[in-house]
PDB file of N, CA and C in Angstrom:
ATOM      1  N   UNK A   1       0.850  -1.176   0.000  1.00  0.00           N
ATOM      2  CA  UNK A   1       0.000   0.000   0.000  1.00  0.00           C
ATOM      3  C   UNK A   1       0.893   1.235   0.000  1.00  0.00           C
ATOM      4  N   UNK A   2       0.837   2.178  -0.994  1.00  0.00           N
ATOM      5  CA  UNK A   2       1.263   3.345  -0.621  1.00  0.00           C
ATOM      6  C   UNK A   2       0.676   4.314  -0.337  1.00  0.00           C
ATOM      7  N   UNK A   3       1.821   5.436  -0.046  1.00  0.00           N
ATOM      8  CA  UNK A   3       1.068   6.579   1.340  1.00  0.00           C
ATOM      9  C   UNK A   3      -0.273   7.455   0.853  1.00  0.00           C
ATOM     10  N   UNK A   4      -0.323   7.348  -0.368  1.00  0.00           N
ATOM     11  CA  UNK A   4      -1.460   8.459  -1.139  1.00  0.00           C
ATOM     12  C   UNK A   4      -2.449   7.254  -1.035  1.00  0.00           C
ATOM     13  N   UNK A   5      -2.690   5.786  -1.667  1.00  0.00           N
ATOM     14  CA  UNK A   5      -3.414   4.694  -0.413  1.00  0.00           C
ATOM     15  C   UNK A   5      -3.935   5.354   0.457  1.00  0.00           C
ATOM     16  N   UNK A   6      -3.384   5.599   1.409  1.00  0.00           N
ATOM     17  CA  UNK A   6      -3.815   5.026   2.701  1.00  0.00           C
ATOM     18  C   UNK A   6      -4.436   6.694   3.645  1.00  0.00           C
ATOM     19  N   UNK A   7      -4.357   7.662   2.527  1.00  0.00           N
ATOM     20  CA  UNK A   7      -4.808   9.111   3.375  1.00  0.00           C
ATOM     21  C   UNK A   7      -6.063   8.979   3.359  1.00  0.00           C
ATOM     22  N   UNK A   8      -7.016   8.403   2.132  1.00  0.00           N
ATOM     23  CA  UNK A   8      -8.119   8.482   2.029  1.00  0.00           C
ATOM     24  C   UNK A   8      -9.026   8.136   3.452  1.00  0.00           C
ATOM     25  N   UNK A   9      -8.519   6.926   3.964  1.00  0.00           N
ATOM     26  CA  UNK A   9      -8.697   5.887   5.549  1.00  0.00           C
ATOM     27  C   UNK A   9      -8.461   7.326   6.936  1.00  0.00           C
ATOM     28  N   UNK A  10      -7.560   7.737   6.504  1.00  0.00           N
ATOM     29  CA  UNK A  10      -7.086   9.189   7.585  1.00  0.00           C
ATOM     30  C   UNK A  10      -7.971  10.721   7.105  1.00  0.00           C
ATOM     31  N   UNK A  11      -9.067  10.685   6.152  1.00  0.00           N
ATOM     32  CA  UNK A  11      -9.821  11.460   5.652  1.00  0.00           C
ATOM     33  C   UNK A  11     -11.252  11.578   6.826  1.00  0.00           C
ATOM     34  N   UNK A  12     -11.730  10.295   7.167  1.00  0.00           N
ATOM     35  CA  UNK A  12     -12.771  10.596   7.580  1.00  0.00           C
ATOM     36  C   UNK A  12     -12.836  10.702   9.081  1.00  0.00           C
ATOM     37  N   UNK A  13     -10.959  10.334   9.644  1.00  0.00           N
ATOM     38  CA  UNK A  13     -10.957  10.289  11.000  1.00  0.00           C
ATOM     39  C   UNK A  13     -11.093  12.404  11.358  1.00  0.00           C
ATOM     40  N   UNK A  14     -10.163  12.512  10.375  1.00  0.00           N
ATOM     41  CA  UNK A  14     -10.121  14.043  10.825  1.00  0.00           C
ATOM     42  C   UNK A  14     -10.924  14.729  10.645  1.00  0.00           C
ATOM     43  N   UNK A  15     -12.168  14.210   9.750  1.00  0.00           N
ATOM     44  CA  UNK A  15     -13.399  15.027   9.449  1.00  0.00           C
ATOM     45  C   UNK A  15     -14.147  14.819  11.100  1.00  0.00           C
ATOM     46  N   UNK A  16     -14.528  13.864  11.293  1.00  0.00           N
ATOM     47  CA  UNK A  16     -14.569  13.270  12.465  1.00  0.00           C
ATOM     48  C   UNK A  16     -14.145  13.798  13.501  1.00  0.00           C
ATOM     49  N   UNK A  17     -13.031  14.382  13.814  1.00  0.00           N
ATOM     50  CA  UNK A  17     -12.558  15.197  15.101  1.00  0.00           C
ATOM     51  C   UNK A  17     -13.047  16.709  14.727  1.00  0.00           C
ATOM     52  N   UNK A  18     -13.028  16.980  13.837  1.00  0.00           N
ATOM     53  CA  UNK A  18     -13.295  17.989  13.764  1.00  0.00           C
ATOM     54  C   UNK A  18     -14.814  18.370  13.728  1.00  0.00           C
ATOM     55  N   UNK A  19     -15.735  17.501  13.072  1.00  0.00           N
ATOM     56  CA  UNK A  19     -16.733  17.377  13.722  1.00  0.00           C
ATOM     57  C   UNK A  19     -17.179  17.667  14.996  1.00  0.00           C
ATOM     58  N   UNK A  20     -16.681  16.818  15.764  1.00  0.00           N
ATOM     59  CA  UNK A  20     -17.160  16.719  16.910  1.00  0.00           C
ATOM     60  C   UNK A  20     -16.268  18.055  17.833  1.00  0.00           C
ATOM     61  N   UNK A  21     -15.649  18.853  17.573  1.00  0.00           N
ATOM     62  CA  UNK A  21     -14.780  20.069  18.285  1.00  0.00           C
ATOM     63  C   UNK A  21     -15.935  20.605  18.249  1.00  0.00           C
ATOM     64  N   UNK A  22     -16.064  21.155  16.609  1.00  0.00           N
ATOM     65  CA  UNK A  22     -16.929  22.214  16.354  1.00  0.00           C
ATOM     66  C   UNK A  22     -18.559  21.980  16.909  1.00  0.00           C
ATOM     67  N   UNK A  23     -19.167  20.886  16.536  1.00  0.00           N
ATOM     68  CA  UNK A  23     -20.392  20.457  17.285  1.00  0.00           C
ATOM     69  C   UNK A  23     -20.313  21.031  19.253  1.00  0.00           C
ATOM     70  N   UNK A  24     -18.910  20.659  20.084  1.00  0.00           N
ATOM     71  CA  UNK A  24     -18.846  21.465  21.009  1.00  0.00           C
ATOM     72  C   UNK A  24     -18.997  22.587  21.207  1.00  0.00           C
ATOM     73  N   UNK A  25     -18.820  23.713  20.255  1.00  0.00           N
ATOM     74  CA  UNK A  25     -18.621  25.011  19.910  1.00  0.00           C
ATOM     75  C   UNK A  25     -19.481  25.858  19.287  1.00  0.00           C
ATOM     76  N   UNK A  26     -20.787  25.040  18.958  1.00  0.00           N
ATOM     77  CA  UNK A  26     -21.856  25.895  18.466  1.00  0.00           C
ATOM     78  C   UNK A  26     -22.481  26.077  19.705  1.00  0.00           C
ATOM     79  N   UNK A  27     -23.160  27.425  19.655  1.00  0.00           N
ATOM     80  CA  UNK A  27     -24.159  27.910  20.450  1.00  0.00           C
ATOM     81  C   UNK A  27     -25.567  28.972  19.853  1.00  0.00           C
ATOM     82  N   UNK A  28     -26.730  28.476  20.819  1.00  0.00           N
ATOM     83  CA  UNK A  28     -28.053  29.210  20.462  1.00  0.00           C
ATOM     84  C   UNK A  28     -27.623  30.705  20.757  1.00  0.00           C
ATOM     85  N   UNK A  29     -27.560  31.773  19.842  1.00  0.00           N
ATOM     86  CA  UNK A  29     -27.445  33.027  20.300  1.00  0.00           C
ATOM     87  C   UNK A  29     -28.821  33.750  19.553  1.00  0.00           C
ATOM     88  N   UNK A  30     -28.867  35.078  20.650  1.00  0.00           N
ATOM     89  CA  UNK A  30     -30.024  36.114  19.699  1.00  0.00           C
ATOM     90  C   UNK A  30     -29.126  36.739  18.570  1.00  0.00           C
ATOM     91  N   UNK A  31     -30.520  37.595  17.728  1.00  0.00           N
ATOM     92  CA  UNK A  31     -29.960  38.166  16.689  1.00  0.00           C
ATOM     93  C   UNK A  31     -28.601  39.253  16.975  1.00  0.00           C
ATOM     94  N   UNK A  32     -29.404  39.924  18.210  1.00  0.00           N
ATOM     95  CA  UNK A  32     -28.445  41.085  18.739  1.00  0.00           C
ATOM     96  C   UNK A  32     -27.429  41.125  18.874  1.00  0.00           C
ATOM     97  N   UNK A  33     -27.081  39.789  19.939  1.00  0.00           N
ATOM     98  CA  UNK A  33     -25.969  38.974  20.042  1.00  0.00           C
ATOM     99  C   UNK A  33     -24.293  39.507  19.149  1.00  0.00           C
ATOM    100  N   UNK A  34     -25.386  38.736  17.827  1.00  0.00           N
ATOM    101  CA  UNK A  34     -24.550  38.525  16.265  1.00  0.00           C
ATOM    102  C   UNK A  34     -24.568  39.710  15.659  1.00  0.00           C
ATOM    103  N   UNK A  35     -24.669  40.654  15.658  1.00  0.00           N
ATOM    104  CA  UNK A  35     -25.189  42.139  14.937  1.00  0.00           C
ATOM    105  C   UNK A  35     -23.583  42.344  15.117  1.00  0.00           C
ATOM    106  N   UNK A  36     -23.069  42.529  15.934  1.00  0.00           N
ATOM    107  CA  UNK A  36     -21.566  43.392  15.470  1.00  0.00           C
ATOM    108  C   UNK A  36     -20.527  42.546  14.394  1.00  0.00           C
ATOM    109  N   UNK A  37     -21.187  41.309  14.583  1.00  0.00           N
ATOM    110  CA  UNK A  37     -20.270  40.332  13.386  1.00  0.00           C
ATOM    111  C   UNK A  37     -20.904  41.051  12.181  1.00  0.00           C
ATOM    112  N   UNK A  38     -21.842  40.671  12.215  1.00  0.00           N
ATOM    113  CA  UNK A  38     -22.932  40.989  10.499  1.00  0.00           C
ATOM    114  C   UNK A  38     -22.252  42.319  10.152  1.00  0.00           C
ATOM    115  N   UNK A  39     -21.918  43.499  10.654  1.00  0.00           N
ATOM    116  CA  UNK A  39     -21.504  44.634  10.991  1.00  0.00           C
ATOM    117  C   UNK A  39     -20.125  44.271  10.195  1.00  0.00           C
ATOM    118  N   UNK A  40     -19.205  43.765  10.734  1.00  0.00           N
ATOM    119  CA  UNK A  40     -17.933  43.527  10.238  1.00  0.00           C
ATOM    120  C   UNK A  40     -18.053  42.908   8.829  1.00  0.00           C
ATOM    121  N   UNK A  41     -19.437  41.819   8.550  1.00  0.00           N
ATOM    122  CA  UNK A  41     -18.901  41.622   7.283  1.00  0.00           C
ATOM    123  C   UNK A  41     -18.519  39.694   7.533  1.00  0.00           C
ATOM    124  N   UNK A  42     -18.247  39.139   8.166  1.00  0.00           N
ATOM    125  CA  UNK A  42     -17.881  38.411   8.458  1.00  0.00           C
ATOM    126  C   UNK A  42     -19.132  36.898   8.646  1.00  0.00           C
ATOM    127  N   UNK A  43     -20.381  37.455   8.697  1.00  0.00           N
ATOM    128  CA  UNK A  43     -21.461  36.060   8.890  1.00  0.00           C
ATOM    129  C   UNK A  43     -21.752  35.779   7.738  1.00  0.00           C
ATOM    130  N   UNK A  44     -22.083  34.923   8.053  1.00  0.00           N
ATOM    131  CA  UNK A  44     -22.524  33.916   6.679  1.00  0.00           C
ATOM    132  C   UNK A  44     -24.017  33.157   7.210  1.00  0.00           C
ATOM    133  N   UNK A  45     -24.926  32.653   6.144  1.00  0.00           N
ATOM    134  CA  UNK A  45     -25.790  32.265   6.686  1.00  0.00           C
ATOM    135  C   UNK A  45     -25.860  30.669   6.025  1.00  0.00           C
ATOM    136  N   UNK A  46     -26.589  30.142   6.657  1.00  0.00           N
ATOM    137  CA  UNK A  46     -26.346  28.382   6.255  1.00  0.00           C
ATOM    138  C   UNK A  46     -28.035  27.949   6.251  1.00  0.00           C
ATOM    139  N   UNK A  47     -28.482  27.748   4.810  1.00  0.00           N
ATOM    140  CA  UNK A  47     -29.673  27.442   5.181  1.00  0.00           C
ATOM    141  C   UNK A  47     -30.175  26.146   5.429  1.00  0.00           C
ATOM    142  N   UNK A  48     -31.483  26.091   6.474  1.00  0.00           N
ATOM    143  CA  UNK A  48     -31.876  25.400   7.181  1.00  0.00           C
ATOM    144  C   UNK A  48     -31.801  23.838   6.521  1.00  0.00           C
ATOM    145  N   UNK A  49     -31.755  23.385   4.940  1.00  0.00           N
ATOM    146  CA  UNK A  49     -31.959  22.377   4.723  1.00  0.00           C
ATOM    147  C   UNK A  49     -29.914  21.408   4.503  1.00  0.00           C
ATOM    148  N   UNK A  50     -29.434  22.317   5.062  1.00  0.00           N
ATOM    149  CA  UNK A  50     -28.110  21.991   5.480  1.00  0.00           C
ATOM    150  C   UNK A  50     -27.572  21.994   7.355  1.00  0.00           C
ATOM    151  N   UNK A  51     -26.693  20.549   7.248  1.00  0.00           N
ATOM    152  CA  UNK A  51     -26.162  20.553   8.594  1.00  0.00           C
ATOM    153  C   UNK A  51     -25.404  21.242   8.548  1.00  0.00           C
ATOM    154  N   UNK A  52     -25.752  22.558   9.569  1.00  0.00           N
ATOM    155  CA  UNK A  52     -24.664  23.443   9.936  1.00  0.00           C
ATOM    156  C   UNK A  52     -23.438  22.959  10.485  1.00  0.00           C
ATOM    157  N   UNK A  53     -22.885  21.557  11.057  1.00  0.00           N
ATOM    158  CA  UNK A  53     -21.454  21.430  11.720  1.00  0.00           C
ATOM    159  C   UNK A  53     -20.949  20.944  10.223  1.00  0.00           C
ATOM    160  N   UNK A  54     -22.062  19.949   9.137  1.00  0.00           N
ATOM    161  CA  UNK A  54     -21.048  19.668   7.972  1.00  0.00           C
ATOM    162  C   UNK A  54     -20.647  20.939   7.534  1.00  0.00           C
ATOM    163  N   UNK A  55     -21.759  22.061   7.503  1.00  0.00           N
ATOM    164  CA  UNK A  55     -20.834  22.761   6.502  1.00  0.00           C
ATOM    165  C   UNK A  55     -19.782  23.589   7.027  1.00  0.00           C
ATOM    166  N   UNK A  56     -19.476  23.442   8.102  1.00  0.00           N
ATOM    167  CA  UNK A  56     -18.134  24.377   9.402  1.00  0.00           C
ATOM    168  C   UNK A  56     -17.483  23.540   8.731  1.00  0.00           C
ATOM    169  N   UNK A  57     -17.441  22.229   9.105  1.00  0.00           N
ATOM    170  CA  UNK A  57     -16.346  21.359   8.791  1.00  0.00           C
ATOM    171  C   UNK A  57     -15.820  21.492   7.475  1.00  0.00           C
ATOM    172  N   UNK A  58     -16.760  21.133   6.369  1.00  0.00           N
ATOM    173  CA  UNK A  58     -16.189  21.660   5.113  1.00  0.00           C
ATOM    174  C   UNK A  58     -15.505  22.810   4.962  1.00  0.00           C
ATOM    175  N   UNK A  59     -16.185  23.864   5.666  1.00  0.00           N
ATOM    176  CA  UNK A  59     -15.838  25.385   5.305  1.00  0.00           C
ATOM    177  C   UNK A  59     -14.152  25.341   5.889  1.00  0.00           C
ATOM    178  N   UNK A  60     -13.773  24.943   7.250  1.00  0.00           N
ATOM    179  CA  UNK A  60     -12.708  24.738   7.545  1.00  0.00           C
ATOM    180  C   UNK A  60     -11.526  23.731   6.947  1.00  0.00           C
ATOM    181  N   UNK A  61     -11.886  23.294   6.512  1.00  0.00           N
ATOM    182  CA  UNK A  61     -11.535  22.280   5.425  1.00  0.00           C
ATOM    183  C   UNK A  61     -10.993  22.122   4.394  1.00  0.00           C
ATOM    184  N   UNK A  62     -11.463  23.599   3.719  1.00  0.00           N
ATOM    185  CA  UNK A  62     -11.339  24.348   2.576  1.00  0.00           C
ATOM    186  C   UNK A  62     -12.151  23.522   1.319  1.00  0.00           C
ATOM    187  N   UNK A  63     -13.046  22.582   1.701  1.00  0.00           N
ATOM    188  CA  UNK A  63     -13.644  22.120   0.672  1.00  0.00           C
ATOM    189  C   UNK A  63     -14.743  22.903  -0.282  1.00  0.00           C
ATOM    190  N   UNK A  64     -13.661  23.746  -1.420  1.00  0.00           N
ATOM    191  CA  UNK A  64     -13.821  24.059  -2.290  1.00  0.00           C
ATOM    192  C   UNK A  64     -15.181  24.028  -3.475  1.00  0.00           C
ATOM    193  N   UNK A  65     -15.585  22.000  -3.656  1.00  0.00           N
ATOM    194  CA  UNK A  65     -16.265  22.073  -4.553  1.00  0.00           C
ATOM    195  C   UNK A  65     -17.436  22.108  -3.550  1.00  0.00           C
ATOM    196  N   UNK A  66     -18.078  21.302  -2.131  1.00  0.00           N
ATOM    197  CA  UNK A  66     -18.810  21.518  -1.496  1.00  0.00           C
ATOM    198  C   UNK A  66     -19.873  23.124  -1.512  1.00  0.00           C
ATOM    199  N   UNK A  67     -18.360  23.958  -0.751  1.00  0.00           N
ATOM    200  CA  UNK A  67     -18.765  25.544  -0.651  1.00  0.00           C
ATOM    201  C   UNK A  67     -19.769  25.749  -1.649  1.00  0.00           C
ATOM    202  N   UNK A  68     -18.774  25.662  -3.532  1.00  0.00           N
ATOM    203  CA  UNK A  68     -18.914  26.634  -4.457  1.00  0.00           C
ATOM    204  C   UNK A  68     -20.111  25.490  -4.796  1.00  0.00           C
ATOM    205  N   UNK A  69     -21.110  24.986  -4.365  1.00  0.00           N
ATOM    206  CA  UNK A  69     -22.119  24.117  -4.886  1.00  0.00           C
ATOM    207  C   UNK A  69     -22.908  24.863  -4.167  1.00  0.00           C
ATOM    208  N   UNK A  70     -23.140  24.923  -2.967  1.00  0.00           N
ATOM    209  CA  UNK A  70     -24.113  25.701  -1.994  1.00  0.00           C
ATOM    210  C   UNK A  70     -24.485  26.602  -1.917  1.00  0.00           C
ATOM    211  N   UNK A  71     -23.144  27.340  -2.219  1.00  0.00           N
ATOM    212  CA  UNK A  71     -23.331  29.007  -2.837  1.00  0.00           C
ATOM    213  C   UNK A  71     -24.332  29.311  -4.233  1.00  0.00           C
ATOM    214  N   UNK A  72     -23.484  28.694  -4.785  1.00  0.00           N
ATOM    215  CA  UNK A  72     -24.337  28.508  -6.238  1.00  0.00           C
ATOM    216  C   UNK A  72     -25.998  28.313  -6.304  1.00  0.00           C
ATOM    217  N   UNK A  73     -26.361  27.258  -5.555  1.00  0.00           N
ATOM    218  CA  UNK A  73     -27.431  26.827  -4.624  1.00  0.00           C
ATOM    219  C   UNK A  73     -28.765  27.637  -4.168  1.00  0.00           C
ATOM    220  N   UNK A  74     -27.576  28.896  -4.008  1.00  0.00           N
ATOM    221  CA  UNK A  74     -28.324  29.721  -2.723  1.00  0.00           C
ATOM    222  C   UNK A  74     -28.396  29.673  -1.751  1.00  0.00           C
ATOM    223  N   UNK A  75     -27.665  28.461  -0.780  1.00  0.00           N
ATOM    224  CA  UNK A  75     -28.075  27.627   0.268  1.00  0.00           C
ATOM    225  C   UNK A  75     -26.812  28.292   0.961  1.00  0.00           C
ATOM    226  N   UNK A  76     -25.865  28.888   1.259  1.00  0.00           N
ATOM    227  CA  UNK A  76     -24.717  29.549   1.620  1.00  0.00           C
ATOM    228  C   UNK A  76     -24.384  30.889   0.846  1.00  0.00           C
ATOM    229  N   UNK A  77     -24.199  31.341   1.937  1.00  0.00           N
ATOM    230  CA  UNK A  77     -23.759  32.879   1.502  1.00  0.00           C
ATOM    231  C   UNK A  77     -23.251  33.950   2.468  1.00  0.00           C
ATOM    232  N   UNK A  78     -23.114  35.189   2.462  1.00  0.00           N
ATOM    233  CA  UNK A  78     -23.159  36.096   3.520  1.00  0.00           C
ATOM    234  C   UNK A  78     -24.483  36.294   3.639  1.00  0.00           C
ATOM    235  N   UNK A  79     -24.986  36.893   5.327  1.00  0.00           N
ATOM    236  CA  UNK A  79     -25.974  37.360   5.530  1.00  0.00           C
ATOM    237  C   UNK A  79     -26.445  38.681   4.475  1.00  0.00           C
ATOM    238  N   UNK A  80     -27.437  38.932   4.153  1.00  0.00           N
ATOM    239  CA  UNK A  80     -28.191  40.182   3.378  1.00  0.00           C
ATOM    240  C   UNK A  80     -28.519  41.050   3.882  1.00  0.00           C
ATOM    241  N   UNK A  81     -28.540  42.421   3.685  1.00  0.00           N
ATOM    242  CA  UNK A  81     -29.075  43.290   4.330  1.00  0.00           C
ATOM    243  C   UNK A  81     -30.532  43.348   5.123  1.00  0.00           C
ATOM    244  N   UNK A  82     -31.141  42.474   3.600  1.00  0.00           N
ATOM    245  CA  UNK A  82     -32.551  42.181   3.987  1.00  0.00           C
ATOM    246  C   UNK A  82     -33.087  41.346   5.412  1.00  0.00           C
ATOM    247  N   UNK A  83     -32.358  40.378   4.961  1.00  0.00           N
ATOM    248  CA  UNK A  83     -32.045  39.266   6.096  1.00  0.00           C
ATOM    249  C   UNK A  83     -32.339  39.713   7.522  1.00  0.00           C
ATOM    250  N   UNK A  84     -30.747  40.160   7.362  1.00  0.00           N
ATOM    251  CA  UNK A  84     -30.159  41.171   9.297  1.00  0.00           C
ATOM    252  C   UNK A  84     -31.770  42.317   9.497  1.00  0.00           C
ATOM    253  N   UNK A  85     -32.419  43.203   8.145  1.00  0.00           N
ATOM    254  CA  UNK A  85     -33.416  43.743   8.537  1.00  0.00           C
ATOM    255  C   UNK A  85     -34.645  42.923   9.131  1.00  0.00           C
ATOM    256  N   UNK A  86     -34.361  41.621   8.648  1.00  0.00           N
ATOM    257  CA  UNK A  86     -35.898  41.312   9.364  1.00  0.00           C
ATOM    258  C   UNK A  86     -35.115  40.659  10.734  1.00  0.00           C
ATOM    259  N   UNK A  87     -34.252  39.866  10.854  1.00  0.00           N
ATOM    260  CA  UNK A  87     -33.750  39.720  12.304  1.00  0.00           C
ATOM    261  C   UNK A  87     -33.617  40.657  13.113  1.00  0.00           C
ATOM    262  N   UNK A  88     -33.639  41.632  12.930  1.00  0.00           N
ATOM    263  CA  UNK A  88     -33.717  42.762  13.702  1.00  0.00           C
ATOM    264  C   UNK A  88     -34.597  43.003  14.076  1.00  0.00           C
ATOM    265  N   UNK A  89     -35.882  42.981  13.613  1.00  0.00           N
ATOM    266  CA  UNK A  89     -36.774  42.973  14.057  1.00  0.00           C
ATOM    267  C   UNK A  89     -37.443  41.646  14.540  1.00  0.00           C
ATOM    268  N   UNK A  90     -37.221  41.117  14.323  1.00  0.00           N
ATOM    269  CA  UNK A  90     -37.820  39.383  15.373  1.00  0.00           C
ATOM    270  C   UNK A  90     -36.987  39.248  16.136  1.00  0.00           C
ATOM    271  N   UNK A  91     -35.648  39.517  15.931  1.00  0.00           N
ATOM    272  CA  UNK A  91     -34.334  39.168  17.618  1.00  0.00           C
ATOM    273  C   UNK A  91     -34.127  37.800  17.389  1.00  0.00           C
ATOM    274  N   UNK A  92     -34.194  36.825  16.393  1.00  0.00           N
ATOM    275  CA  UNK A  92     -34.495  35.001  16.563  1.00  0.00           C
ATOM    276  C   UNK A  92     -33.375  34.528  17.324  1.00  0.00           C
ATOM    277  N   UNK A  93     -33.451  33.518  17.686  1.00  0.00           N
ATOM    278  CA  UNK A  93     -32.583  32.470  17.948  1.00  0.00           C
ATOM    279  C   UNK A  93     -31.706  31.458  17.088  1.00  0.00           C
ATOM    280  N   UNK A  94     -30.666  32.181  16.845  1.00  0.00           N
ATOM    281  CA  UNK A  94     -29.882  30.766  15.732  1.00  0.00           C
ATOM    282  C   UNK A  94     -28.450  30.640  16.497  1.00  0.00           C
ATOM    283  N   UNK A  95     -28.568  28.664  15.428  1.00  0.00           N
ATOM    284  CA  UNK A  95     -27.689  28.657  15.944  1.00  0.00           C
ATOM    285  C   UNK A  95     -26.500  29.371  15.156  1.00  0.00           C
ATOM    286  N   UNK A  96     -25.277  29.713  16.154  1.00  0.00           N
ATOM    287  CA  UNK A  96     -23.871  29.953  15.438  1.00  0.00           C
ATOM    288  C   UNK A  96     -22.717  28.868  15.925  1.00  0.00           C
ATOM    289  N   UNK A  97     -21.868  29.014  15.065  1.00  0.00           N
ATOM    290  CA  UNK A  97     -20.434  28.318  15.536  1.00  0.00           C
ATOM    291  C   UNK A  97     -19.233  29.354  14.262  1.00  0.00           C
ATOM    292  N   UNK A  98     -18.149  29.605  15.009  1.00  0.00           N
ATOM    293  CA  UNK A  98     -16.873  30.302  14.051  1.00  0.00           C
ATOM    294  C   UNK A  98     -16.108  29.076  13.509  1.00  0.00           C
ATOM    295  N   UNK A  99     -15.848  29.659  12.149  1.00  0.00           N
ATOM    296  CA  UNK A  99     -15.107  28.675  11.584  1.00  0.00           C
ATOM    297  C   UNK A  99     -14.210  30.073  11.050  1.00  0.00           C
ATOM    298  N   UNK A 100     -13.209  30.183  11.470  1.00  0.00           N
ATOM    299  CA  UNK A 100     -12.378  31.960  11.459  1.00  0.00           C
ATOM    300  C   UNK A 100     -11.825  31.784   9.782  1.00  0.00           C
ATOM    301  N   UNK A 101     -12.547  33.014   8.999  1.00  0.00           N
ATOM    302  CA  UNK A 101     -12.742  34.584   9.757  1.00  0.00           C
ATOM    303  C   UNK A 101     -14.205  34.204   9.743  1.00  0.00           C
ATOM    304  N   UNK A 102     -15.030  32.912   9.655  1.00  0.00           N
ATOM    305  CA  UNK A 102     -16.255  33.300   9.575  1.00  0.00           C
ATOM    306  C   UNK A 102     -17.232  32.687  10.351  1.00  0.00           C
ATOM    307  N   UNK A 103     -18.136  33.890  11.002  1.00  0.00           N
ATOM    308  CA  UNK A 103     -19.018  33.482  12.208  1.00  0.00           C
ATOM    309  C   UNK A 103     -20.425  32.473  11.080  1.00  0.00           C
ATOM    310  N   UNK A 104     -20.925  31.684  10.891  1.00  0.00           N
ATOM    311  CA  UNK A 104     -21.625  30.335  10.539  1.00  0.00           C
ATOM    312  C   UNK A 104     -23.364  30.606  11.685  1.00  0.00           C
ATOM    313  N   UNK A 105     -24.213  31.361  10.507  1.00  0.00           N
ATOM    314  CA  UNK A 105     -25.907  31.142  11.249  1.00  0.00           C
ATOM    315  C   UNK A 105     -26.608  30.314  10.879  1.00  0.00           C
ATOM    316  N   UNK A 106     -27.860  29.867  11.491  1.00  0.00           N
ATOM    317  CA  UNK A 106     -28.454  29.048  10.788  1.00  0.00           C
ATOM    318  C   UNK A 106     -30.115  29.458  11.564  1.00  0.00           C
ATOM    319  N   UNK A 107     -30.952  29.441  11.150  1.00  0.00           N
ATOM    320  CA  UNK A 107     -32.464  29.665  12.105  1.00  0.00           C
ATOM    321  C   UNK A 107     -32.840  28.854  12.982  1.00  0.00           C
ATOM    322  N   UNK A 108     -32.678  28.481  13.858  1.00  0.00           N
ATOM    323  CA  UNK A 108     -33.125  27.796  14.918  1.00  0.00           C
ATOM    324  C   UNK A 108     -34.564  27.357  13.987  1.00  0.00           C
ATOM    325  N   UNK A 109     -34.473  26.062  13.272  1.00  0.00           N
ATOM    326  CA  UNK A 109     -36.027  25.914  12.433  1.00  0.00           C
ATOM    327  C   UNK A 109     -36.972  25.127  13.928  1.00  0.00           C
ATOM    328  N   UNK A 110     -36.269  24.473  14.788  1.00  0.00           N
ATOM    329  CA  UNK A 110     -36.547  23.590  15.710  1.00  0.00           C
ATOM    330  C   UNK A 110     -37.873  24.710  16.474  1.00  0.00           C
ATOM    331  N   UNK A 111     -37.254  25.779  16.904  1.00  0.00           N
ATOM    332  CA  UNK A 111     -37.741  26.694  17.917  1.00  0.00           C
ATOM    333  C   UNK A 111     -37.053  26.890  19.056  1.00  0.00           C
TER     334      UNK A 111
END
C-alpha cells in the first residue's frame, strides 16, 4: 500500500474530530448577540436544509467544490441586508459556531 493509499482511511478520521470540536462550539445566540459580526462583514448564513457542523467542517476544510455548490445553490452565503433587517426585528434564535474569519448562522427551524 502506498502513502497516497492510505490518506483516504485518515480522511474521515479528521473530518470526524473535527466534527465533533466544532459540534462542542456551536451555540443558540439572539440576533443582537450577532449584529456586530454581520456589521464587520464576516457572517454567513447556512440554510436550514443543510447541517450546519457539515458545513463548518467543510468550510474549515477548505472544501472548495462543497462551498462553491451551496453558494451557487443559494443555500450559503453572507448574511443580506434584507435578512439582518428582518432579524432585527424578530431578535431570533440561531444557531452559530466560528469557523475563522467566519461566524456560521443558521435559524433555529426547531424553535
Amino acid at each position: 500500500m502506498t502513502e497516497s493509499d492510505s490518506q483516504p482511511s485518515s480522511a474521515p478520521d479528521t473530518y470526524q474530530i473535527v466534527h465533533a470540536r466544532l459540534n462542542r462550539e456551536t451555540a443558540r445566540l439572539q440576533w443582537h448577540e450577532l449584529l456586530p459580526h454581520f456589521a464587520s462583514g464576516v457572517m454567513v448564513a447556512v440554510d436550514g436544509s443543510l447541517d450546519l457542523i457539515d458545513v463548518a467542517v467543510r468550510m474549515s476544510q477548505d472544501d472548495t467544490a462543497a462551498v462553491s455548490t451551496w453558494m451557487g445553490d443559494g443555500l450559503l452565503g453572507k448574511v443580506s441586508d434584507a435578512l439582518a433587517a428582518t432579524w432585527t426585528e424578530t431578535d431570533p434564535l440561531l444557531w452559530s459556531v466560528i469557523v475563522k474569519p467566519w461566524i456560521l448562522v443558521q435559524s433555529d427551524v426547531r424553535g
